[in-house]
Protein backbone atom coordinates (compact mmCIF):
# COMPACT_ATOMS: atom_id res chain seq x y z
CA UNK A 1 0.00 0.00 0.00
CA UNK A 2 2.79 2.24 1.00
CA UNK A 3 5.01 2.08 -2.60
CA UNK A 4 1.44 2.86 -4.40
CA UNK A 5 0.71 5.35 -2.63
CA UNK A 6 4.51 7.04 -2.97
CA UNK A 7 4.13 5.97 -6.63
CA UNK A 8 0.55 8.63 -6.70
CA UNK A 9 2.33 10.99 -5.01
CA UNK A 10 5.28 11.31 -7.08
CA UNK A 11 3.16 10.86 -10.45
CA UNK A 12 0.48 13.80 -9.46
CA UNK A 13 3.76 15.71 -8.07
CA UNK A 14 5.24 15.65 -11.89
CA UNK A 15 1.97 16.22 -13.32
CA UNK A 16 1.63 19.18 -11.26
CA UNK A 17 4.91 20.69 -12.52
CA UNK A 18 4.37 19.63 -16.01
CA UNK A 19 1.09 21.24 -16.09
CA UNK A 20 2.62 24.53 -14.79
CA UNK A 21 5.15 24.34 -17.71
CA UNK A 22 2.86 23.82 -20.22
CA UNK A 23 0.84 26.84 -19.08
CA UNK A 24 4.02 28.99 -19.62
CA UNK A 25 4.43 27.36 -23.04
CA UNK A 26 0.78 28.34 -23.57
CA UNK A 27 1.94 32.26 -23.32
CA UNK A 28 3.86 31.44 -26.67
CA UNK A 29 1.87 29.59 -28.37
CA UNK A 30 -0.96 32.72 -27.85
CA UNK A 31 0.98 35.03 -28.88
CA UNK A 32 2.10 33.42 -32.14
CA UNK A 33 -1.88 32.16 -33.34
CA UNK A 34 -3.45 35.23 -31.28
CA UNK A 35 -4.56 36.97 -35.02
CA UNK A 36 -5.76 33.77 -36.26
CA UNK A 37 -7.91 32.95 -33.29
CA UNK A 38 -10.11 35.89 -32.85
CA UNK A 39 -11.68 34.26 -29.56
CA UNK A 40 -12.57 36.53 -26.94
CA UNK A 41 -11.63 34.12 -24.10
CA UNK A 42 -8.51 32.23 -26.40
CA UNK A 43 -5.53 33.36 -23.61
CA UNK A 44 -7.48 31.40 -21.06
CA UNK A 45 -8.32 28.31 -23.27
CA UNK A 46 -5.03 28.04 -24.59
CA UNK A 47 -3.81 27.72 -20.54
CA UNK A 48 -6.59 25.44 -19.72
CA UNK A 49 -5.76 22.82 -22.65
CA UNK A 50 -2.14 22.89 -22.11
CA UNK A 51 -2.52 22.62 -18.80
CA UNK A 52 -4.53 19.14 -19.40
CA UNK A 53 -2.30 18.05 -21.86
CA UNK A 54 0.51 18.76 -19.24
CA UNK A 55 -1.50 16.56 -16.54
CA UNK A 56 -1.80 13.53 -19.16
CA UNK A 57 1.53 13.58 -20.29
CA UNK A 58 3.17 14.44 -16.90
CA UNK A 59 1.30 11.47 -14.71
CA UNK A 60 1.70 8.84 -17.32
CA UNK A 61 5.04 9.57 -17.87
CA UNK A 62 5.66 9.73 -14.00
CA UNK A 63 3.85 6.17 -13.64
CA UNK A 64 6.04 4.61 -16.33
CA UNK A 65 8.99 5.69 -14.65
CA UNK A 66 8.19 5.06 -11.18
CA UNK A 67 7.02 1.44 -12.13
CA UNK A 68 10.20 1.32 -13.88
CA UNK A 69 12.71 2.20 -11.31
CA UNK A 70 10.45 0.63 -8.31
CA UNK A 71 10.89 -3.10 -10.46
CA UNK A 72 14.64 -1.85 -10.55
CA UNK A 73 14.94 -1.65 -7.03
CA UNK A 74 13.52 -4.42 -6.02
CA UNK A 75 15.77 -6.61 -8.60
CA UNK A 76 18.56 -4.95 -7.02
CA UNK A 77 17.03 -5.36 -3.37
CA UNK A 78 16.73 -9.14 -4.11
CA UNK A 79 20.11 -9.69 -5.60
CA UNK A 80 21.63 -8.16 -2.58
CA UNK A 81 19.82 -10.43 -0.27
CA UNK A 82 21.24 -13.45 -2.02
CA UNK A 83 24.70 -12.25 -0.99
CA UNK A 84 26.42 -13.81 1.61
CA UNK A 85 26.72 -12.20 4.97
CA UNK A 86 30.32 -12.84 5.47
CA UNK A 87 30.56 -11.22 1.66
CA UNK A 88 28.43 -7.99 2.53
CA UNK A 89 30.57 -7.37 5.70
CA UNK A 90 33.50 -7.68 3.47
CA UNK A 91 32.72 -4.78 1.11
CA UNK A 92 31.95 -2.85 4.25
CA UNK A 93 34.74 -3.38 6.07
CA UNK A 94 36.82 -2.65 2.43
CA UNK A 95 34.94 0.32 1.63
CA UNK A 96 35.86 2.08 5.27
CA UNK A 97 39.68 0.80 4.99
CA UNK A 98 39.73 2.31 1.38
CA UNK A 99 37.88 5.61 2.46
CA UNK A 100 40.10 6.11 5.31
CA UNK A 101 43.24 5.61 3.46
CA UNK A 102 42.11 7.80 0.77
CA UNK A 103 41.30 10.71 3.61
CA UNK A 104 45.19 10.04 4.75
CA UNK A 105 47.02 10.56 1.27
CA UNK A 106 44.33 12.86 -0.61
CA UNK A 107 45.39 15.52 2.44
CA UNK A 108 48.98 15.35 0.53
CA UNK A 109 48.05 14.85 -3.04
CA UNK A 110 44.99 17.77 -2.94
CA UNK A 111 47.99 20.21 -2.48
CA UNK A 112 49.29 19.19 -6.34
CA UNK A 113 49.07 22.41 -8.14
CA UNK A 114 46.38 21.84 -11.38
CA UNK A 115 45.68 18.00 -10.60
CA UNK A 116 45.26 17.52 -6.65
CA UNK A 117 41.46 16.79 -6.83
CA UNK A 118 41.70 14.60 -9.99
CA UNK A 119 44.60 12.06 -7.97
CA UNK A 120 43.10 12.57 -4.98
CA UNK A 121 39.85 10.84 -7.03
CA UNK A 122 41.89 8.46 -9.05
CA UNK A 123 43.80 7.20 -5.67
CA UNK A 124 40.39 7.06 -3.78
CA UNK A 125 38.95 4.53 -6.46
CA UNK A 126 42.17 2.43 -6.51
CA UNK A 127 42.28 2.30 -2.57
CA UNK A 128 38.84 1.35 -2.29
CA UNK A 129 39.04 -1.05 -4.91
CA UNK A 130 42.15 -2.75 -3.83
CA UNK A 131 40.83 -2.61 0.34
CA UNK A 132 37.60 -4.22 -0.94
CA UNK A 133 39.42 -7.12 -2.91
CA UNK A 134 41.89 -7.45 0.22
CA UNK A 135 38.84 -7.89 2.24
CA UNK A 136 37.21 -10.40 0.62
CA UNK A 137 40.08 -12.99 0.19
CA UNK A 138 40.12 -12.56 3.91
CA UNK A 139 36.08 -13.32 4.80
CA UNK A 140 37.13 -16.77 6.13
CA UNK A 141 39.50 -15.32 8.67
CA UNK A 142 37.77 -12.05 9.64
CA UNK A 143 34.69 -14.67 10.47
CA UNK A 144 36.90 -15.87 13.33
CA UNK A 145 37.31 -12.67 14.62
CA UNK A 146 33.49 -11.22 14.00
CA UNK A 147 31.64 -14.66 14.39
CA UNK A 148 28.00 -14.69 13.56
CA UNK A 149 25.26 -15.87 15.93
CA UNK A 150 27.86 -18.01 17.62
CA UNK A 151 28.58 -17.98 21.30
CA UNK A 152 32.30 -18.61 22.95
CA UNK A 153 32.67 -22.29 23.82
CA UNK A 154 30.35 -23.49 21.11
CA UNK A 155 31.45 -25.97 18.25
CA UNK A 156 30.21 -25.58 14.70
CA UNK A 157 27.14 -23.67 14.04
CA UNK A 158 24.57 -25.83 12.53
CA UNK A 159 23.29 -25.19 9.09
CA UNK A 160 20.08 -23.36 9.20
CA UNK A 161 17.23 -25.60 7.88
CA UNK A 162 15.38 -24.43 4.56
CA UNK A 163 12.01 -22.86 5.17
CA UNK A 164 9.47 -24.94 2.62
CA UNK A 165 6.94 -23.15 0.76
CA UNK A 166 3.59 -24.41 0.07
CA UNK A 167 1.47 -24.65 -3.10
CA UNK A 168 -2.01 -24.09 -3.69
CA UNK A 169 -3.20 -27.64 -4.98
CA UNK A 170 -1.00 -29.51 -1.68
CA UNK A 171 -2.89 -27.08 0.84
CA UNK A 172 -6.42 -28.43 -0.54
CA UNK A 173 -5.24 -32.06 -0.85
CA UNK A 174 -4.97 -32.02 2.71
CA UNK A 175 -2.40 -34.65 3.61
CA UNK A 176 0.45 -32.07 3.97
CA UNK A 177 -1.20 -31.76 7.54
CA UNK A 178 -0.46 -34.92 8.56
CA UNK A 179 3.14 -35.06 7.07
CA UNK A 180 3.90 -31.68 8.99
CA UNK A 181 2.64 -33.34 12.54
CA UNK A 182 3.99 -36.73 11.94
CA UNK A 183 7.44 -34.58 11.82
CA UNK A 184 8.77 -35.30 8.50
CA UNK A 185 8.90 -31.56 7.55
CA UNK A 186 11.79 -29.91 9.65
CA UNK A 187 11.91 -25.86 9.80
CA UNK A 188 9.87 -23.15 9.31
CA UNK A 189 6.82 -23.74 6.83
CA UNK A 190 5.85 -20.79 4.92
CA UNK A 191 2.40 -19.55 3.19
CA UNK A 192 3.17 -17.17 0.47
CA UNK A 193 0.31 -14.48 0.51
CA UNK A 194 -0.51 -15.22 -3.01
CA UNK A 195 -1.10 -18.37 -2.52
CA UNK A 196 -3.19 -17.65 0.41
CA UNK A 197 -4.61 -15.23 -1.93
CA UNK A 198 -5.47 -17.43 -4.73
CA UNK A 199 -7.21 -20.04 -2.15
CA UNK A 200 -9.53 -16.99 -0.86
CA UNK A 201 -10.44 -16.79 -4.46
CA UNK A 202 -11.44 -20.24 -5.07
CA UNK A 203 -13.23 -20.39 -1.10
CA UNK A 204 -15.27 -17.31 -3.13
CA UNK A 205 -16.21 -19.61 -6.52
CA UNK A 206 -19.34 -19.26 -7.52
CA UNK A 207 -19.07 -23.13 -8.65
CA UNK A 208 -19.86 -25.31 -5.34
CA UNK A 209 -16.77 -27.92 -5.94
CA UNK A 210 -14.05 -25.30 -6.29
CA UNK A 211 -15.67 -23.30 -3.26
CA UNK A 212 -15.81 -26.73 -0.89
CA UNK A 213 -12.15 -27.07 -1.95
CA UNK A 214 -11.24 -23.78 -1.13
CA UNK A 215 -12.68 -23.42 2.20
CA UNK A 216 -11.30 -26.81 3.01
CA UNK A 217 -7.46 -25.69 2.10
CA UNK A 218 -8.26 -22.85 4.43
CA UNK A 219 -9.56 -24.67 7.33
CA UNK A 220 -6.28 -27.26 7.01
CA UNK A 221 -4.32 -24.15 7.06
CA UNK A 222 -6.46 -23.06 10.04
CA UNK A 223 -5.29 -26.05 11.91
CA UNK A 224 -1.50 -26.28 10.95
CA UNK A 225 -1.30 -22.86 12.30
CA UNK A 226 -2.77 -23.99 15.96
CA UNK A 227 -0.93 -26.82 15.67
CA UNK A 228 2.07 -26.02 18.58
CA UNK A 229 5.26 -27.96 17.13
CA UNK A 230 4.98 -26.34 13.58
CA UNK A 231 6.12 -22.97 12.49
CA UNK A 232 3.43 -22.14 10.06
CA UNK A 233 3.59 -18.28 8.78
CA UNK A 234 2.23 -16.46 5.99
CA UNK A 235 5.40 -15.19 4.13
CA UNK A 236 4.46 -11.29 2.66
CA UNK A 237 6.03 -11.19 -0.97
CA UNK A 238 6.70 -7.23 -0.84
CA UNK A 239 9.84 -7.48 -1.14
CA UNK A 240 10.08 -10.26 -3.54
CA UNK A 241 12.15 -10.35 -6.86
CA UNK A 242 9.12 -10.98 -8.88
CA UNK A 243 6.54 -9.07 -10.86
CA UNK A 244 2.99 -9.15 -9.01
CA UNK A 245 1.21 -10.27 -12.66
CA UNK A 246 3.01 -13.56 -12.96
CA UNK A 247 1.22 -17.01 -12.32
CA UNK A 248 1.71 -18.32 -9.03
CA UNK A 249 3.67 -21.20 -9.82
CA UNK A 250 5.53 -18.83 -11.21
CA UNK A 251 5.76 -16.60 -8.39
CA UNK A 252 6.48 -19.84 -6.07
CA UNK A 253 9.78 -20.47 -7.93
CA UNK A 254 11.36 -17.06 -7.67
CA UNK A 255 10.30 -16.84 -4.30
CA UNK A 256 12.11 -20.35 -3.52
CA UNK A 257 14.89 -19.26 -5.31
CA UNK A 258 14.83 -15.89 -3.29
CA UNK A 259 14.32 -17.58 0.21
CA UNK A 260 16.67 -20.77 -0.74
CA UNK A 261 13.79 -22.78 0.48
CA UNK A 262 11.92 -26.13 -1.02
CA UNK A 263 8.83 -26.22 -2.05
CA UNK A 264 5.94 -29.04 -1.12
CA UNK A 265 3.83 -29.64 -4.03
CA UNK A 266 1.51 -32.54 -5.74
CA UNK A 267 1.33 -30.64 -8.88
CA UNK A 268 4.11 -32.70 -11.81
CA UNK A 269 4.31 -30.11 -13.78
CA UNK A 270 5.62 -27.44 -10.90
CA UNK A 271 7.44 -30.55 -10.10
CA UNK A 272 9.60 -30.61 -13.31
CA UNK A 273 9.88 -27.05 -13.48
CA UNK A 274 10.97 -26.33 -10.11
CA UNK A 275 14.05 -28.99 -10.45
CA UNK A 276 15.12 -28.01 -13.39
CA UNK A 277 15.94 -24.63 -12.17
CA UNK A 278 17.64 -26.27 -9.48
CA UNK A 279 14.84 -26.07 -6.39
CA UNK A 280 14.55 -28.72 -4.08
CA UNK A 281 10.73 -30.14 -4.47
CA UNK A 282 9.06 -32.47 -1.86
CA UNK A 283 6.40 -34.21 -3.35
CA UNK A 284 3.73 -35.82 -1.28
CA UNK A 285 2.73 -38.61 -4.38
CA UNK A 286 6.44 -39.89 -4.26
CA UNK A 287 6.16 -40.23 -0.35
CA UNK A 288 2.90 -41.63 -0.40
CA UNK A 289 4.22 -44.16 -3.05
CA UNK A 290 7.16 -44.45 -1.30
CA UNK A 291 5.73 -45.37 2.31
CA UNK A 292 3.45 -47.99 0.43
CA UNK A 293 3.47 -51.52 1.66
CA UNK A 294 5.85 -53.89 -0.68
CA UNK A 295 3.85 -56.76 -1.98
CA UNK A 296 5.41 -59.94 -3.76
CA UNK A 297 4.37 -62.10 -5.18
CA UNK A 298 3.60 -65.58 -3.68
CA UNK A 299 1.58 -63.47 -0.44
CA UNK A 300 -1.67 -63.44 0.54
CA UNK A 301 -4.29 -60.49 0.15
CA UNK A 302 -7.73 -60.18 2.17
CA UNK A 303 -9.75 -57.64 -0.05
CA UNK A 304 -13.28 -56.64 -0.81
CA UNK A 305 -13.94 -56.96 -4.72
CA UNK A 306 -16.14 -53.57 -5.23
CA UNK A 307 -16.64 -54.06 -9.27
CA UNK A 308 -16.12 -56.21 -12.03
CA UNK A 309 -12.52 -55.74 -14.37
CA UNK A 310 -12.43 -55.08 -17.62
CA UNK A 311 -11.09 -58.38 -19.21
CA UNK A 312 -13.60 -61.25 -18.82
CA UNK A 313 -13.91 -62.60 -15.31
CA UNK A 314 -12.06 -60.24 -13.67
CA UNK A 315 -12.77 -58.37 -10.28
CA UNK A 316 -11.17 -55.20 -9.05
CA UNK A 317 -10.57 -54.33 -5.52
CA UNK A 318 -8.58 -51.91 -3.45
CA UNK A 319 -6.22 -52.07 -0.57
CA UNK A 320 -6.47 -49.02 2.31
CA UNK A 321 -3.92 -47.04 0.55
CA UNK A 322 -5.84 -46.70 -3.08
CA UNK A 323 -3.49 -49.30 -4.70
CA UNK A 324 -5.44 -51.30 -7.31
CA UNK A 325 -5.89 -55.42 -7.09
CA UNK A 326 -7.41 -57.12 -10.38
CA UNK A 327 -8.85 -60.67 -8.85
CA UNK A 328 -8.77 -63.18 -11.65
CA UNK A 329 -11.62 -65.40 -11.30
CA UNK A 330 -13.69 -62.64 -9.42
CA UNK A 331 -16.32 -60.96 -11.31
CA UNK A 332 -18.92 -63.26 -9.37
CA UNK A 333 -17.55 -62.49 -6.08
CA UNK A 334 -18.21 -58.50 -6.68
CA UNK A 335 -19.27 -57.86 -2.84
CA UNK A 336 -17.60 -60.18 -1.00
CA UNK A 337 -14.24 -60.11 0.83
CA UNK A 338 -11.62 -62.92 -0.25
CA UNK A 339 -8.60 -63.98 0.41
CA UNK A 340 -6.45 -63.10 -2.79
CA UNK A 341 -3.05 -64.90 -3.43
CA UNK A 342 -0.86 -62.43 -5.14
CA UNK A 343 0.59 -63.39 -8.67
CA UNK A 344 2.64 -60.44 -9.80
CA UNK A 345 3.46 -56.79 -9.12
CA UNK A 346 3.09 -54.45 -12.15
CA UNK A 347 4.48 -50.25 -11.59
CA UNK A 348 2.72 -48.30 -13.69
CA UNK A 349 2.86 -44.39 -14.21
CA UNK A 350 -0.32 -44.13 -12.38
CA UNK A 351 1.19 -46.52 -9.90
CA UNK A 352 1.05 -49.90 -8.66
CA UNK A 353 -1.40 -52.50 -9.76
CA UNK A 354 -1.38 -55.96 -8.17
CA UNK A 355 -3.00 -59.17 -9.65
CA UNK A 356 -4.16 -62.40 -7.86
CA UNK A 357 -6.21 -64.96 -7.80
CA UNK A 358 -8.75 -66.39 -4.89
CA UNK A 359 -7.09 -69.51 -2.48
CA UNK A 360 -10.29 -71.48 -2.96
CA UNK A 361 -9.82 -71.08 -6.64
CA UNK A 362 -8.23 -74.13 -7.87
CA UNK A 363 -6.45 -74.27 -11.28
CA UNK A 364 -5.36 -76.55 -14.09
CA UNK A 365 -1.69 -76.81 -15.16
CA UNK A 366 -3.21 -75.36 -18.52
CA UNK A 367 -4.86 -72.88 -16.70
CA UNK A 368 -2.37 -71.83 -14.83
CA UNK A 369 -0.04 -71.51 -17.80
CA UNK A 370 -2.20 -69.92 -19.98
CA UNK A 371 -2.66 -67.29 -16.94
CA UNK A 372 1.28 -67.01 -17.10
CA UNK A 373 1.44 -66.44 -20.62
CA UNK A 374 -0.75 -63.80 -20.71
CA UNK A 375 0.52 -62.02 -17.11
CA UNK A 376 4.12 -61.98 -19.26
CA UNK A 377 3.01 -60.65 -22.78
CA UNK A 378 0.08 -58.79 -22.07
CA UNK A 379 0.41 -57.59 -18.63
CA UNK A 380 1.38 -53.82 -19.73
CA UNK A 381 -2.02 -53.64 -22.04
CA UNK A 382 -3.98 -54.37 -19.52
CA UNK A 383 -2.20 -52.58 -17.01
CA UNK A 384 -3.13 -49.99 -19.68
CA UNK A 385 -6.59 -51.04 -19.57
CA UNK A 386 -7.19 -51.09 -15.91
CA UNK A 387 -5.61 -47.44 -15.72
CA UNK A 388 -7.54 -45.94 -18.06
């Protein structure tokens, strides 16, 4: 609120001045088309249209250039926060050594008839140059005698932990609560306000589905936040190095990148993105899929059959965690639970699929290898098949 209301300040300040200019311009331009113009009020028209056409021109030029140099400021803002510490107290340190020797040998070389203040300059730049380099090679070693955030006695500091950001689409999906209190997420967790933003828009949907899933992301957020081990803040982006009409995604990388956090995320695409600009990305599929149960084959499945497969005789069930289980032999036992004997394992992009058969289910030597032969060679169409 503050920068736009600088920004209307400055713009009506330049429009003010331009408009006074263009009134004095006005005196010229009457007395140059005063005998063509035989108006009897033409001296104070003339001022009133220039005067407009000052305002115009003035405040949109004003905007332009305040938007300008604002975005150049906060570039600049942002690529001094990814310096080092040790680095920026460096350059300080240099840039009062140089100064100070500069004060010391421009009292001597000011006194050079013709060309004092023009060495005095030249020998300023050089020292400071030179006492900011000098600095610099030394970071490691003035660190031992300006330590940061380190008391006497103690050993090593410990590397801060990465603040993770969260996404829009993770936030509504909901599990992200539980991986936060089961402990899995270490550090401070961070809300930007756009996202925050964006799920206040879709709690406001006029469509009932996108307004349920909105008010639900808000209520998990809600409860993270009274939650008392996690550190759950909304992050304000005002000072961010990115321009406020991006997409969020969008927005959620810089500000990653900005932060040198992670970001926790469901979506694949800000997945792929994120990584390949080099941003750590927690994804709660891959832990879900990774913290599944390993089934092999030869074990034993209990499972409710809820519908009938695709292929002929076939019954689909599922186990707790969503994973798919094609029962051969099971299209008449839709409604029932059985006790499945697990044939093979098939990984899928979608994810895992399991096939068995009932126990009470006995079968032929042909049968059996005719169920083999088509597990081997036509297992990935109708892995296909079931996925679709």
């Amino acid at each position: 609120m503050l920068p736009r209301l600088i920004g209307l300040l400055f713009s009506c300040t330049v429009a003010g001045l331009t408009a006074w200019v263009a009134v004095g311009w006005s005196q010229l331009y009457v007395q140059v088309y005063r005998e063509f113009w035989p108006l009897q009020y033409f001296d104070q028209t003339a001022a009133a249209l220039f005067a407009a056409l000052g305002v115009i021109v003035g405040f949109t030029a004003a905007s332009l250039i305040y938007r300008q140099a604002f975005d150049l400021a906060r570039d600049a803002l942002g690529d001094i926060r990814r310096i080092p510490s040790p680095d920026k107290a460096a350059v300080v340190l240099g840039l009062f050594m140089g100064l100070g020797l500069t004060a010391l040998l421009g009292s001597l070389l000011i006194r050079i008839p013709k060309f004092g203040w023009q060495l005095t300059l030249l020998v300023g730049i050089i020292c400071t140059y030179l006492a900011v380099l000098i600095t610099l090679s030394m970071k490691e070693e003035l660190g031992f005698f300006f330590p940061s955030g380190r008391r006497s006695g103690e050993g090593p500091e410990e590397p801060a932990v990465p603040p993770k950001l969260l996404d829009t689409n993770v936030i509504i999906d909901g599990r992200v609560a539980d991986v936060c209190r089961s402990g899995f997420l270490e550090g401070p967790i961070y809300i930007p306000n756009f996202v925050l933003a964006e799920l206040h828009m879709i709690a406001d949907s006029a469509d009932t589905l996108k307004r349920n899933r909105g008010r639900r992301g808000l209520d998990i957020l809600n409860q993270m936040q009274q939650e008392p081990g996690l550190q759950v803040a909304i992050f304000d982006d005002y000072k961010a190095n990115f321009r406020h009409g991006d997409p969020v995604d969008t927005k959620l990388v810089q500000l990653a990148k900005d932060v040198d956090g992670a970001i926790v995320t469901n979506d694949y695409n800000l997945n792929k993105v994120a990584q390949l600009q080099g941003i750590r990305v927690l994804n709660v599929n891959e832990l879900a899929n990774a913290v599944k149960p390993v089934v092999l084959p030869g074990e034993d499945l209990t499972v409710s059959i809820v519908r009938e497969g695709k292929e002929p005789d076939q019954g689909v069930a599922y186990l707790d965690d969503g994973t798919m289980v094609v029962v051969e032999h099971g299209k008449n036992r839709i409604g029932e639970t059985v006790r499945v004997n697990v044939t093979s394992v098939l990984q899928t992009v979608a994810g895992k699929m399991i096939f068995g058969a009932p126990h009470e289910h006995s079968l032929t030597a042909e049968e059996n290898s005719h169920r083999h032969d088509r597990t081997g060679s036509g297992s990935g169409a109708r892995g296909k098949t079931q996925s679709s």
